[in-house]
Protein backbone atom coordinates (compact mmCIF):
# COMPACT_ATOMS: atom_id res chain seq x y z
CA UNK A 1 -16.04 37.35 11.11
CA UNK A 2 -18.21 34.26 11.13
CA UNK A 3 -17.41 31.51 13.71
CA UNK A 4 -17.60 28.75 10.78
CA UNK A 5 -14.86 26.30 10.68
CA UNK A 6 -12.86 27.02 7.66
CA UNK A 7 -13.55 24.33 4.75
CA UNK A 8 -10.96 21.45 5.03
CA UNK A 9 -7.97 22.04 2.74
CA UNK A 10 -6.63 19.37 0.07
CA UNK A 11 -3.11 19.50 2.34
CA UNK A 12 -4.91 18.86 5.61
CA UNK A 13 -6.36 15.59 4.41
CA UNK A 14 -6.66 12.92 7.09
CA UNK A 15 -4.40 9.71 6.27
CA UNK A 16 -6.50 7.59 8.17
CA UNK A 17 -7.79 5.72 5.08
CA UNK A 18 -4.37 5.24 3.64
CA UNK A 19 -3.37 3.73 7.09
CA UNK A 20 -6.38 1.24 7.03
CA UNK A 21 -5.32 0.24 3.58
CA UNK A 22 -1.75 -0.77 5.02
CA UNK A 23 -3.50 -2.46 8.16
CA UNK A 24 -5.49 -4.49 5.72
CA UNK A 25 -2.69 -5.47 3.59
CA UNK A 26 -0.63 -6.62 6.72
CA UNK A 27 -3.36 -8.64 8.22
CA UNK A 28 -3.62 -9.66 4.26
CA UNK A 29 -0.74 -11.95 4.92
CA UNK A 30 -2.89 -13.87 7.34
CA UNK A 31 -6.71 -13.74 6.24
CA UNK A 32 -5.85 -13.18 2.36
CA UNK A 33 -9.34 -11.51 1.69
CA UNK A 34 -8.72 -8.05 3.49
CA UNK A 35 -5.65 -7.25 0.61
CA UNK A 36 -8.42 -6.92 -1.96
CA UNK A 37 -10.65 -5.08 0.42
CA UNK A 38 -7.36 -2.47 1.11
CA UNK A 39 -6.61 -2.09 -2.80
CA UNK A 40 -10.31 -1.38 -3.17
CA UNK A 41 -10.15 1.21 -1.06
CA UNK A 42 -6.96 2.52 -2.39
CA UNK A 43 -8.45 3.17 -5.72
CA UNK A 44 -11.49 4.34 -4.44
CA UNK A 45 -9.95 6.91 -2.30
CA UNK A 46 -6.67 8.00 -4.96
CA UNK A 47 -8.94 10.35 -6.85
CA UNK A 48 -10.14 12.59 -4.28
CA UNK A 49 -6.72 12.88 -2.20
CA UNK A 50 -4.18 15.36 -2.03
CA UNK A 51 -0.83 14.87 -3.90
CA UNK A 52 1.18 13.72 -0.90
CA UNK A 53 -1.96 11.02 0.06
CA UNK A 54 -2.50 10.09 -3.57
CA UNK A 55 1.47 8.68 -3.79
CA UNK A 56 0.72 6.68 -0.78
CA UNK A 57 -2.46 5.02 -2.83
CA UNK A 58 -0.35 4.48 -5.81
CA UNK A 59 2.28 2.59 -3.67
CA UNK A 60 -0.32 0.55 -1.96
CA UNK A 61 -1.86 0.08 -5.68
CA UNK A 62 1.43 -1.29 -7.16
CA UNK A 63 2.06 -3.46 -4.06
CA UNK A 64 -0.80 -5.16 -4.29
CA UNK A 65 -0.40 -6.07 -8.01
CA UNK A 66 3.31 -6.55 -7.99
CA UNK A 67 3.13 -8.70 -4.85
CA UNK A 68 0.18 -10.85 -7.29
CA UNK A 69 2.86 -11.47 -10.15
CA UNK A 70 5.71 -12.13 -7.76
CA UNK A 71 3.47 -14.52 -6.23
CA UNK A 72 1.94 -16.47 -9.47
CA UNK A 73 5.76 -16.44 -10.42
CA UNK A 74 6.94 -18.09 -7.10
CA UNK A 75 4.04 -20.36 -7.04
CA UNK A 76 4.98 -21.85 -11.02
CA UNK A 77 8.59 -21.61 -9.74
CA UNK A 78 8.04 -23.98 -7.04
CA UNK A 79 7.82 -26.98 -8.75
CA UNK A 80 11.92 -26.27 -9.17
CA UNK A 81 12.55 -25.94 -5.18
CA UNK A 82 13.69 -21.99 -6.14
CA UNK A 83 9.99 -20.57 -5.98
CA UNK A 84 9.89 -21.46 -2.32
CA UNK A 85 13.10 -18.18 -2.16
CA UNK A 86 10.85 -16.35 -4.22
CA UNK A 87 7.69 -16.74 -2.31
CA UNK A 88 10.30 -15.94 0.86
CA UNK A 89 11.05 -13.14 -1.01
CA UNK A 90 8.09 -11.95 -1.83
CA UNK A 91 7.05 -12.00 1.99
CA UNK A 92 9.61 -9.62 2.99
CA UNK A 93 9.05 -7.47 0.18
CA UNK A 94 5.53 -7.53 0.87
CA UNK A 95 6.23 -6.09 5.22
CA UNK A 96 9.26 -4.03 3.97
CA UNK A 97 6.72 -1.94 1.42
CA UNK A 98 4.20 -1.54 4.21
CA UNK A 99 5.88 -0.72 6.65
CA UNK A 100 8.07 1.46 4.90
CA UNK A 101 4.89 3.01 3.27
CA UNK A 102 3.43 3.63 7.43
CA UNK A 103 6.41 5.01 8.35
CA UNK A 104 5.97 8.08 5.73
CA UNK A 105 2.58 8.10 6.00
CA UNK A 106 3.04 9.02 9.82
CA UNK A 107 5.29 11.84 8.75
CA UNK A 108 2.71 12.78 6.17
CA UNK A 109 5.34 12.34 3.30
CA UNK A 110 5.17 11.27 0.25
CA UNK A 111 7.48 8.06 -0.52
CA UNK A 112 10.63 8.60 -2.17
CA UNK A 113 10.28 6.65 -5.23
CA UNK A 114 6.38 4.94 -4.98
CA UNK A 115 6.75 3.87 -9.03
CA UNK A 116 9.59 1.01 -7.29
CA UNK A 117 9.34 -2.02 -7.95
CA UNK A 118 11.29 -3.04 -5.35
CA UNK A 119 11.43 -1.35 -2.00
């Protein structure tokens, strides 16, 4: 038997780069530039990662688009007083998908439904 480490497995992926792309995207909401750094990443890393870890870069893929149109919508909307609820909205919606999106991550699950466009 040869003492070489066995090569790493698709399955044992590490989900550290997925969990930097959710970091970014939360401290997104404060210094807007790191979002597009995190969906960067995302698509640079989907290709190469296992099913479970692939889902994870789709959600964080759709999030950051989804959370763009909500936000173009709220910010035309707020001429009207109701794009200010939208834009409140879209804030929650934005934490809720990321930190729903750690929470499976740590558990090294996929999401239940990562084509939402809600939560």
């Amino acid at each position: 038997m040869s003492d070489t480490p066995a090569p790493l497995q698709a399955e044992d992926a590490s989900p550290g780069n997925a969990k930097i792309v959710y970091i970014l995207y939360l401290v997104g909401l404060i210094v807007g530039i790191t979002s597009i750094v995190g969906v960067v990443m995302a698509y640079i890393y989907k290709g190469d990662a296992p099913a479970w870890l692939r889902d994870h870069y789709r959600w964080q893929i759709r999030t950051f688009w989804i959370g763009v149109l909500y936000t173009l919508i709220g910010m035309l909307t707020s001429m009207i007083l109701v794009g200010y609820l939208v834009l409140l909205f879209v804030l929650i919606w934005y934490i809720v998908r990321c930190v729903k999106g750690l929470q499976a991550l740590d558990k090294r699950q996929p999401l239940a439904d990562s084509g939402s466009w809600l939560f």
